[in-house]
N, C-alpha and C. Protein backbone atom coordinates (compact mmCIF):
# COMPACT_ATOMS: atom_id res chain seq x y z
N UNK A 1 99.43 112.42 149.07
CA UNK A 1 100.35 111.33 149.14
C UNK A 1 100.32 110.73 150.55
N UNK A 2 100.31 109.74 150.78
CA UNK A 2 100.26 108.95 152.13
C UNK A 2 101.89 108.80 152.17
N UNK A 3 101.66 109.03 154.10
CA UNK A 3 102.38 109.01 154.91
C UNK A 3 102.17 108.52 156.31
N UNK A 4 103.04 107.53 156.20
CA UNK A 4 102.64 106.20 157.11
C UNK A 4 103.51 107.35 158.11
N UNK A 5 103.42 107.47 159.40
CA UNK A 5 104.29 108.17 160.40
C UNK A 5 103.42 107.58 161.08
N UNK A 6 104.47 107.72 162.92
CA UNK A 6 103.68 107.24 164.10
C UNK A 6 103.79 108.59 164.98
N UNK A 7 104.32 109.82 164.34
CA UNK A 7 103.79 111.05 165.36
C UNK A 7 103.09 111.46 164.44
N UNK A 8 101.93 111.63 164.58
CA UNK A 8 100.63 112.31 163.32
C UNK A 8 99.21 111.70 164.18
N UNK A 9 98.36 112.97 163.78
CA UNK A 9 96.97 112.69 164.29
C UNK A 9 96.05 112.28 163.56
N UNK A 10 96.57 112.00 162.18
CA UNK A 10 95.73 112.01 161.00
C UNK A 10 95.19 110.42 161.52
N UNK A 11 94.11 110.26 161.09
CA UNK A 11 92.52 108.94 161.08
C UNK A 11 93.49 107.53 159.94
N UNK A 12 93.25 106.76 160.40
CA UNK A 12 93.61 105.95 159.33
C UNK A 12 92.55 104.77 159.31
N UNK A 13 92.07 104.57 158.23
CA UNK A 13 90.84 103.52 158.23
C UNK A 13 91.15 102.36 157.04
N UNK A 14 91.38 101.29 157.39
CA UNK A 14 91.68 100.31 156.33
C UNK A 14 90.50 99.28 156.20
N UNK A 15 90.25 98.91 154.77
CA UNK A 15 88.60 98.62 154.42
C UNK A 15 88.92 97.16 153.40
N UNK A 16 88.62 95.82 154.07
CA UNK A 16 89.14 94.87 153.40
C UNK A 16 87.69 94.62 152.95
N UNK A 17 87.51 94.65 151.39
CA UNK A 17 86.47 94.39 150.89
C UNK A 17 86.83 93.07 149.62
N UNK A 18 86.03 92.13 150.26
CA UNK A 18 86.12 90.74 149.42
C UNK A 18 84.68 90.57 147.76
N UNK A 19 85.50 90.89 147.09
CA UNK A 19 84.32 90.77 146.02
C UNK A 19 83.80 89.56 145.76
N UNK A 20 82.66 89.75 144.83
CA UNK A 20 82.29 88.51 144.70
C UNK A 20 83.20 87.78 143.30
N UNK A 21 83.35 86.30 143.20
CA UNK A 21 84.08 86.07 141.90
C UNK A 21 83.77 86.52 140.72
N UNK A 22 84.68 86.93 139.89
CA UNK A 22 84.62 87.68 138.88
C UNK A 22 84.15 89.01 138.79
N UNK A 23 84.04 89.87 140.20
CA UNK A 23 83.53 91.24 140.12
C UNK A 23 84.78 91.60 141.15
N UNK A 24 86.00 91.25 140.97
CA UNK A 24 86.76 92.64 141.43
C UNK A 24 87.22 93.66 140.60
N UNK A 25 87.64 93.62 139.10
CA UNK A 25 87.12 95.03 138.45
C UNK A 25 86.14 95.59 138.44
N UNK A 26 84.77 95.16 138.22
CA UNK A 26 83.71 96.04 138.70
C UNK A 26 84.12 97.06 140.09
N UNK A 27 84.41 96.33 141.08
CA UNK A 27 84.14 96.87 142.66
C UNK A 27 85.14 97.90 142.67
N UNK A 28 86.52 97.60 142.26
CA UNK A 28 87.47 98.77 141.81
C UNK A 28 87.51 99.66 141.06
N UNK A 29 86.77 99.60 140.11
CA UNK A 29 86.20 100.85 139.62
C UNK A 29 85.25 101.85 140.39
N UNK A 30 84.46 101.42 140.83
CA UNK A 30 83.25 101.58 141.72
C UNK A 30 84.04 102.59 143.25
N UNK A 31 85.47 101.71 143.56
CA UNK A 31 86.08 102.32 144.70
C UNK A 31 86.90 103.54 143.85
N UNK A 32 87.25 103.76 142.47
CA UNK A 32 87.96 104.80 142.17
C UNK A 32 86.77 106.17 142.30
N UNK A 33 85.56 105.47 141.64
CA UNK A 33 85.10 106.75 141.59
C UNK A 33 84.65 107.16 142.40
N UNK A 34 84.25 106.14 143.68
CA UNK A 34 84.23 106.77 145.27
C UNK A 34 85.50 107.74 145.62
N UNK A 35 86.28 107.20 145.43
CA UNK A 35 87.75 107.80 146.00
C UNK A 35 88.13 109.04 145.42
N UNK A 36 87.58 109.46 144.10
CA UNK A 36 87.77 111.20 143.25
C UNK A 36 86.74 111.75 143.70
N UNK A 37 85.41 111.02 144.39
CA UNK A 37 84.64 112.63 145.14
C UNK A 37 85.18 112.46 146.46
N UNK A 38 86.14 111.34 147.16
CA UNK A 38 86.36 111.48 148.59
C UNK A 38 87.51 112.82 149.19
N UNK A 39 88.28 112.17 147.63
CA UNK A 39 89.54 113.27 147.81
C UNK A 39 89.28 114.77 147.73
N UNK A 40 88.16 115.56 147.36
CA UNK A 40 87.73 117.10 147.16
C UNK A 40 86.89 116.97 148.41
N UNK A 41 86.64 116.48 149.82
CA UNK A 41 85.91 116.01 150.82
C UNK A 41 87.20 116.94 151.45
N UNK A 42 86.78 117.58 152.85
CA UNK A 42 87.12 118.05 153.82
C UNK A 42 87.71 117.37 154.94
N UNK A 43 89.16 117.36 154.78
CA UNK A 43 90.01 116.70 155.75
C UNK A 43 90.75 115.84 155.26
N UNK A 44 90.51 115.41 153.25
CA UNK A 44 90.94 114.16 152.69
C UNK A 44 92.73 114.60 153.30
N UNK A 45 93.28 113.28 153.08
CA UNK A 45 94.44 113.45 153.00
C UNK A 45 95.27 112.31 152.14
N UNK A 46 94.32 111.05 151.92
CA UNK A 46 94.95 110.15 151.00
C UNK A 46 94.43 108.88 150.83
N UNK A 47 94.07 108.78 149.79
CA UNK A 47 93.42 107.17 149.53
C UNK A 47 94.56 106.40 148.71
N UNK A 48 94.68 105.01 149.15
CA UNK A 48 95.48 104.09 148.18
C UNK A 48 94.58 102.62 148.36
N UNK A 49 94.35 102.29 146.54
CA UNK A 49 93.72 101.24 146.75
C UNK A 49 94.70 100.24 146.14
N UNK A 50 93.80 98.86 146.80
CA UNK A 50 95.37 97.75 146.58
C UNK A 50 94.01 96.62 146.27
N UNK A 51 94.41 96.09 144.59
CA UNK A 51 93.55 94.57 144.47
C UNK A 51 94.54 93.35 144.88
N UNK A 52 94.31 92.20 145.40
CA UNK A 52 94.56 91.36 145.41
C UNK A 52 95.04 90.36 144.24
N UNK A 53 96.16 90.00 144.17
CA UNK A 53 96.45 88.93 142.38
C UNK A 53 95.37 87.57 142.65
N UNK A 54 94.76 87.19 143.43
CA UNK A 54 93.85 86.19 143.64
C UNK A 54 92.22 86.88 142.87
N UNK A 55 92.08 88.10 142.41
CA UNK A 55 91.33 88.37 142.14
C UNK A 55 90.05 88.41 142.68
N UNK A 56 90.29 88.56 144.21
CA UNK A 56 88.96 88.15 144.93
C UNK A 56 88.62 89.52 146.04
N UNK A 57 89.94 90.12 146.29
CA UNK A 57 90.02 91.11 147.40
C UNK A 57 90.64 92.66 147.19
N UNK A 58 90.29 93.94 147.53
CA UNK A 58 90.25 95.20 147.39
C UNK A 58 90.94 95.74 148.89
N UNK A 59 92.08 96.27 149.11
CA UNK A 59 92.19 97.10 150.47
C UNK A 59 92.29 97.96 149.87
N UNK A 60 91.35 99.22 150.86
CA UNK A 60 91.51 100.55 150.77
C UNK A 60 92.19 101.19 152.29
N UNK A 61 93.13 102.10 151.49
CA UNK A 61 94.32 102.29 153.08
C UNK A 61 93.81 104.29 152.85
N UNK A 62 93.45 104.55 153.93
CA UNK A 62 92.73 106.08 153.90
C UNK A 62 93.43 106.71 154.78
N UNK A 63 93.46 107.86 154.51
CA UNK A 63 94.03 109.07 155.90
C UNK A 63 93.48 109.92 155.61
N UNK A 64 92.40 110.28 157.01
CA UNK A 64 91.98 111.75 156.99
C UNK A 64 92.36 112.74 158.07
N UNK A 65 92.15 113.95 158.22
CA UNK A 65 92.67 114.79 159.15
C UNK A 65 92.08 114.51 160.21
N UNK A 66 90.84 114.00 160.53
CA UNK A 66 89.85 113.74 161.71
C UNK A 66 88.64 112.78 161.71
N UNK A 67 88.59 111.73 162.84
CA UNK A 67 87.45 110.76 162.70
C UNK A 67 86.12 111.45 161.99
N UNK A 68 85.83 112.90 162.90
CA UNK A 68 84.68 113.55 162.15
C UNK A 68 84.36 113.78 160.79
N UNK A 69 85.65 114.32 160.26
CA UNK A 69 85.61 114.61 158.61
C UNK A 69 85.41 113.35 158.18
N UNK A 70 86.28 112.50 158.09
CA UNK A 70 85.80 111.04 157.54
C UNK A 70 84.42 110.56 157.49
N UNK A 71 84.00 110.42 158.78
CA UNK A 71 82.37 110.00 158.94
C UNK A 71 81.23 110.96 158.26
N UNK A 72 81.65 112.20 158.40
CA UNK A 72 80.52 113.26 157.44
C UNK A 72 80.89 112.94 155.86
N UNK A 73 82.28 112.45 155.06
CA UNK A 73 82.36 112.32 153.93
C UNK A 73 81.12 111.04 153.59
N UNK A 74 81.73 109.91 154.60
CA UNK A 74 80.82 109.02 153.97
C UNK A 74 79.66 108.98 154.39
N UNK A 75 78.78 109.92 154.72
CA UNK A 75 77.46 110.04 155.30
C UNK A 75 76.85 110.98 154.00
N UNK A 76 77.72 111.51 153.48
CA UNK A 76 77.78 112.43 151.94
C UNK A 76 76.42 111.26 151.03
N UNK A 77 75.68 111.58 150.43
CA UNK A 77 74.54 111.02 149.53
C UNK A 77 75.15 110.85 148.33
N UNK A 78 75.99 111.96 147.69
CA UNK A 78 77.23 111.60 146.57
C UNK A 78 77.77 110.07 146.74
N UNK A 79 78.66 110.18 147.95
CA UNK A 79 79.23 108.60 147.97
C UNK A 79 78.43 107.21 148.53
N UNK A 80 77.28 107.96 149.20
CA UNK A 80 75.79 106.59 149.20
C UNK A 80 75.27 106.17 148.03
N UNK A 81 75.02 106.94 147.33
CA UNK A 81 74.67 106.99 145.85
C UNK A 81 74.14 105.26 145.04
N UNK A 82 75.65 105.13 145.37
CA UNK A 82 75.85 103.58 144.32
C UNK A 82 75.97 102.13 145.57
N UNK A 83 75.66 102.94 146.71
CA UNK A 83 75.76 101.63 147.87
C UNK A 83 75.07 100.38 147.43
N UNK A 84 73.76 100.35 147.00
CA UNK A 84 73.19 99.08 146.56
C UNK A 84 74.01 98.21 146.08
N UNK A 85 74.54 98.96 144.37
CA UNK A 85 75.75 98.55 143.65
C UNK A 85 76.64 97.28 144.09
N UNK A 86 77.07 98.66 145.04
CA UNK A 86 78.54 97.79 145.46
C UNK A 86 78.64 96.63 146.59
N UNK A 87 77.30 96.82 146.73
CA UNK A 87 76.76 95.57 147.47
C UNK A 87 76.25 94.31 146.83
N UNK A 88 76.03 94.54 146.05
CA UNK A 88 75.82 93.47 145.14
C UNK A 88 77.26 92.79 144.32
N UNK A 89 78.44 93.57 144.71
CA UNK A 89 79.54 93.08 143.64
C UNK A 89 80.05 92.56 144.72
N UNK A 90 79.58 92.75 146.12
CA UNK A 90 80.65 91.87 147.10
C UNK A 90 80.09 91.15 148.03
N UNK A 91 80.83 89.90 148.66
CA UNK A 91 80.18 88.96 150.06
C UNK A 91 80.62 89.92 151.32
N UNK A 92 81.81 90.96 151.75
CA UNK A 92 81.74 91.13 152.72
C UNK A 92 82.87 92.35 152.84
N UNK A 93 82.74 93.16 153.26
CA UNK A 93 82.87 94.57 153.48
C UNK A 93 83.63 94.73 155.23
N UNK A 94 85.36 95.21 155.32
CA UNK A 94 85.24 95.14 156.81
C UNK A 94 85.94 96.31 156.99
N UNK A 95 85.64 98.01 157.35
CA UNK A 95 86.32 98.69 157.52
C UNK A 95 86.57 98.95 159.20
N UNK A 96 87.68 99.19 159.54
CA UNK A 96 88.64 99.47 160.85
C UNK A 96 89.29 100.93 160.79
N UNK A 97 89.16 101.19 161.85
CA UNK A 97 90.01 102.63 162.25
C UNK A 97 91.43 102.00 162.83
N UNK A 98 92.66 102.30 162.66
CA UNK A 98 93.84 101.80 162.99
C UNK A 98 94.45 103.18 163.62
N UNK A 99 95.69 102.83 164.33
CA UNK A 99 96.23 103.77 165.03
C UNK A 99 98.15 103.36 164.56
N UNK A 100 98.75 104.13 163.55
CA UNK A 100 100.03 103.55 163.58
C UNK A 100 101.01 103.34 164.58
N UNK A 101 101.16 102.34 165.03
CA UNK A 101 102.50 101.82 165.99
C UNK A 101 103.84 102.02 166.39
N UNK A 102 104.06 101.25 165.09
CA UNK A 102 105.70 101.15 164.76
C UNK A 102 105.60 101.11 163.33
N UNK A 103 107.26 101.01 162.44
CA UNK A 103 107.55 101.76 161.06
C UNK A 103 108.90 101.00 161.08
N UNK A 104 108.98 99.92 160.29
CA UNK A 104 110.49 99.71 160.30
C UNK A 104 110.81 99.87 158.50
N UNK A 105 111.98 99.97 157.70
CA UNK A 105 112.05 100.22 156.78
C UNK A 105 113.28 100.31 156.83
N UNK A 106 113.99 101.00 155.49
CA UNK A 106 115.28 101.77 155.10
C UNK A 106 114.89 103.33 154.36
C-alpha cells in the first residue's frame, strides 16, 4: 500500500507515459503485467497506476526501498521482455526519481 510520508527513505519514481491514440488500454495492460512481476522484485513497496479520462496518458507512482533495488528490477530481462511492445503503443515515456516535500490533507 503506498504511503506518501516526508520522513521515509523509500525511492519514489513517477513515470508519465503518453500513449499513442487509441492504445492506452493496450499500454495499461502491458503496465499491469509489468507491475505483478515488479511487486515479487526485491525492495517493491508499491505501484499505483493512474490513466488519464483524455485517454491519451498513464502515471505510474512507485516506491521502492532503494534507488539500487529499483534499477536491478528494471534491468530484470522478465520486465525488458515486452520493451519493443510498449514502445510501439507510445510517443513518449518520462520517468523521474522524486523526493517527497510537503503533505497537506485532512
Amino acid at each position: 500500500m503506498p504511503q506518501i510520508r516526508t520522513d521515509t527513505q523509500t525511492v519514489t519514481q513517477i513515470t508519465i507515459v503518453e500513449a499513442e491514440p487509441g492504445k492506452q488500454a493496450e499500454a495499461l495492460s502491458l503496465m499491469q503485467e509489468r507491475a505483478r512481476f515488479m511487486e515479487r522484485q526485491l525492495g517493491f513497496v508499491s505501484i499505483s497506476l493512474h490513466r488519464s479520462l483524455d485517454g491519451r496518458r498513464i502515471v505510474n507512482y512507485i516506491q521502492w526501498s532503494s534507488r539500487e533495488q529499483l534499477q536491478a528490477a528494471h534491468k530484470a530481462p522478465q520486465f525488458r521482455k515486452e520493451w519493443d511492445r510498449f514502445d510501439s503503443m507510445t510517443d513518449e515515456i518520462e520517468p523521474q526519481l522524486y523526493e517527497v516535500c510537503e503533505i497537506y490533507g485532512r
